[in-house]
Protein backbone atom coordinates (compact mmCIF):
# COMPACT_ATOMS: atom_id res chain seq x y z
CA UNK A 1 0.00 0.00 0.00
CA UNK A 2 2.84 2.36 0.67
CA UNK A 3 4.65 1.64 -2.42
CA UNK A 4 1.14 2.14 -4.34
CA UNK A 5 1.03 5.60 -2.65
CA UNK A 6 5.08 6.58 -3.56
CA UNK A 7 3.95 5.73 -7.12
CA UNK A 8 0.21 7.80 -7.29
CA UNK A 9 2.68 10.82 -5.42
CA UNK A 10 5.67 10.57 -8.69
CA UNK A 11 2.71 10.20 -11.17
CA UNK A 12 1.27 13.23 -9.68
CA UNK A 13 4.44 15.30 -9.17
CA UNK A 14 5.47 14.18 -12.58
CA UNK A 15 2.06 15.43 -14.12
CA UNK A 16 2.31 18.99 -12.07
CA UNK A 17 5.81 19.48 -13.52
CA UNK A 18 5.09 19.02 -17.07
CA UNK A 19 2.03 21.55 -16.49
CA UNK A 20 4.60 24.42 -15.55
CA UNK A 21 6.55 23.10 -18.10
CA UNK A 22 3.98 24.34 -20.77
CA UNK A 23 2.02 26.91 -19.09
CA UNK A 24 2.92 30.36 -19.88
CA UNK A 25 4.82 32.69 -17.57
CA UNK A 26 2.82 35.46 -16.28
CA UNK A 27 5.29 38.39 -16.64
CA UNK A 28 5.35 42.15 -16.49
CA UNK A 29 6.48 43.28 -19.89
CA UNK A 30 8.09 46.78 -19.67
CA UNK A 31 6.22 49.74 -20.65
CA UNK A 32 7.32 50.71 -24.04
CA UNK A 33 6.33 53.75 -25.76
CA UNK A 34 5.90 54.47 -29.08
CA UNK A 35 8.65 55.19 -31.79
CA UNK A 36 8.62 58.81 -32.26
CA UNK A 37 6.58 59.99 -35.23
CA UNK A 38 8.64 62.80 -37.72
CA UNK A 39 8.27 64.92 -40.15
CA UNK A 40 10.57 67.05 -42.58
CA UNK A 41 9.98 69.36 -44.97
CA UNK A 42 11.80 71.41 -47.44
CA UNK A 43 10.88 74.65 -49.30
CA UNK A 44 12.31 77.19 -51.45
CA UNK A 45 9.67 80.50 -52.24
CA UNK A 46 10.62 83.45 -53.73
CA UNK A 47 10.75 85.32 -50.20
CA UNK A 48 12.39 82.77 -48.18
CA UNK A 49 13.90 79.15 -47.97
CA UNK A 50 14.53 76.93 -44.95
CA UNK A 51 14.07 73.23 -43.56
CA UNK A 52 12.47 71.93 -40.82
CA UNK A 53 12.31 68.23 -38.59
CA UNK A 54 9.63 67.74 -35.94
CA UNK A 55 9.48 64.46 -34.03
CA UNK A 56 6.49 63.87 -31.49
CA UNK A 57 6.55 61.72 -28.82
CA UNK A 58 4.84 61.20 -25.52
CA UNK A 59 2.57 64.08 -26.28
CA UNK A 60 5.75 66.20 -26.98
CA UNK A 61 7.61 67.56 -30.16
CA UNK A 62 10.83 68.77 -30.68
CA UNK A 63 11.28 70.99 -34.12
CA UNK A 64 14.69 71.96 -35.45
CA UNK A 65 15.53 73.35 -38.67
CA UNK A 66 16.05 76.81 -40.04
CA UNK A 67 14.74 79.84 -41.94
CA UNK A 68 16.67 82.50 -44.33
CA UNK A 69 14.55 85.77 -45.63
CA UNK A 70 15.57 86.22 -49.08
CA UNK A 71 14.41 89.74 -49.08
CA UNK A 72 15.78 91.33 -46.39
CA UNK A 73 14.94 94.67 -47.85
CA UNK A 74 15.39 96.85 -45.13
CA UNK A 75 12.45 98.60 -43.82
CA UNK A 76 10.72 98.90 -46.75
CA UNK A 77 10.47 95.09 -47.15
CA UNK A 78 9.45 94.82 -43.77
CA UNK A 79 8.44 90.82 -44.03
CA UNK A 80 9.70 88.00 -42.21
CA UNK A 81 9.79 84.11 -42.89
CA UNK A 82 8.63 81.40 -40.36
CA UNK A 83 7.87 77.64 -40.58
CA UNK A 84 4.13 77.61 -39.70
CA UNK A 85 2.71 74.56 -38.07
CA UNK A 86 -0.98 73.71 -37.50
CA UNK A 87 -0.52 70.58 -34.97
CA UNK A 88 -3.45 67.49 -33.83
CA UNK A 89 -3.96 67.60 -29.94
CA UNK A 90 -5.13 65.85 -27.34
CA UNK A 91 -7.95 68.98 -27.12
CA UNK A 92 -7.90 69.23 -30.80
CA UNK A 93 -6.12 71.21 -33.64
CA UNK A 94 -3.81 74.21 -32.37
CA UNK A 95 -1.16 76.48 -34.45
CA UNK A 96 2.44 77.68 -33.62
CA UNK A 97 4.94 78.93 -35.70
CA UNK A 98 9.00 78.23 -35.49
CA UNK A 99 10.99 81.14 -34.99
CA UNK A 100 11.34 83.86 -37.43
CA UNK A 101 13.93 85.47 -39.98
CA UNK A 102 13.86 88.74 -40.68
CA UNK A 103 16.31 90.53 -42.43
CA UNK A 104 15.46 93.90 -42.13
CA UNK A 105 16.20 93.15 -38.10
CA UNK A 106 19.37 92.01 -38.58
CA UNK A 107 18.29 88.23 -38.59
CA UNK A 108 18.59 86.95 -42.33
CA UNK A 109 19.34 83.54 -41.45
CA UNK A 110 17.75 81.47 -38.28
CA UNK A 111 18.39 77.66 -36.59
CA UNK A 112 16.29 76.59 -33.90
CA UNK A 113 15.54 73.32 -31.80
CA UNK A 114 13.02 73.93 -29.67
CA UNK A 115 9.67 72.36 -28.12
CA UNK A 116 6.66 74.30 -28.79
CA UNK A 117 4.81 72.82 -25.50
CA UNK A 118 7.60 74.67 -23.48
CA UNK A 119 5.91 78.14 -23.79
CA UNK A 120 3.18 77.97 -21.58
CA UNK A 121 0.94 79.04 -24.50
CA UNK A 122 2.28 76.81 -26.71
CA UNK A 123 0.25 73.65 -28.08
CA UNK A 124 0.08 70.76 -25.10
CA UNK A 125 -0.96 67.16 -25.71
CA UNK A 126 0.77 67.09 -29.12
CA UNK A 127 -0.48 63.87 -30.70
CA UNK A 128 0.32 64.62 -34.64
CA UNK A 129 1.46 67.18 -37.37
CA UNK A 130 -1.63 68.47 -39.49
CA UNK A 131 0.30 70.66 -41.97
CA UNK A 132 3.57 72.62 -42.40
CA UNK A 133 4.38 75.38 -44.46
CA UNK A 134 6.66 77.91 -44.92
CA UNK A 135 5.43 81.39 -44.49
CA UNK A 136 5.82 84.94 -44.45
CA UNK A 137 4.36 87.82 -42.30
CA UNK A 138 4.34 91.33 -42.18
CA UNK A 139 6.90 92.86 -38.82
């Protein structure tokens, strides 16, 4: 009777390890967030030229690039160039617009790398790019 017991105990300690053996592990995968999402853009206009790169993730975006005023006619001209942006949000669309050139004001030629949500009225919640276009505007 004892031996019939040893055997019914192996048969069922045998049976419980090949269970764990094939049951899947219950683990915590790490959090992953998304790749970041980018887009670039070139343009050349008759007023101005530049380039621009804006990456999003985590509800952020970081925008570098630059910006030259190809008319930097003094007062008379009196326009500057800018990379305007019309972004998707958590709260819906919002605008912002890179920094400017202006020749005329002694800044023909620009860089920046910057996040828009760091001005406090900047776009928050950033979830996408809706358009991108190179600009000018009256200073």
């Amino acid at each position: 009777m004892k031996r019939l017991t040893h055997v019914k105990a192996l048969a069922a300690l045998s049976a419980a390890a090949a269970c764990l053996a094939v049951a899947p592990t219950a683990s915590a995968a790490p959090a992953r967030t998304a790749a970041p999402t980018c887009v670039t853009d070139s343009a050349t206009k008759n007023f101005g030229r530049g380039e621009i790169s804006i990456c999003i993730e985590d509800g952020r975006a970081r925008v570098t690039g630059w910006v030259e005023d190809l008319k930097p006619g003094g007062w008379v001209d009196g326009s500057c160039v800018a990379w305007y942006m019309t972004w998707q949000t958590a709260a819906g669309d919002d605008w912002s617009f890179a920094p400017v050139a202006c020749g005329h004001a002694g800044g023909a030629y620009v860089t920046f790398d910057y996040d828009p949500s760091d001005w406090s009225g900047g776009p928050q919640g950033i979830t996408g790019v809706k358009d991108v276009s190179l600009g000018m505007f009256d200073a």
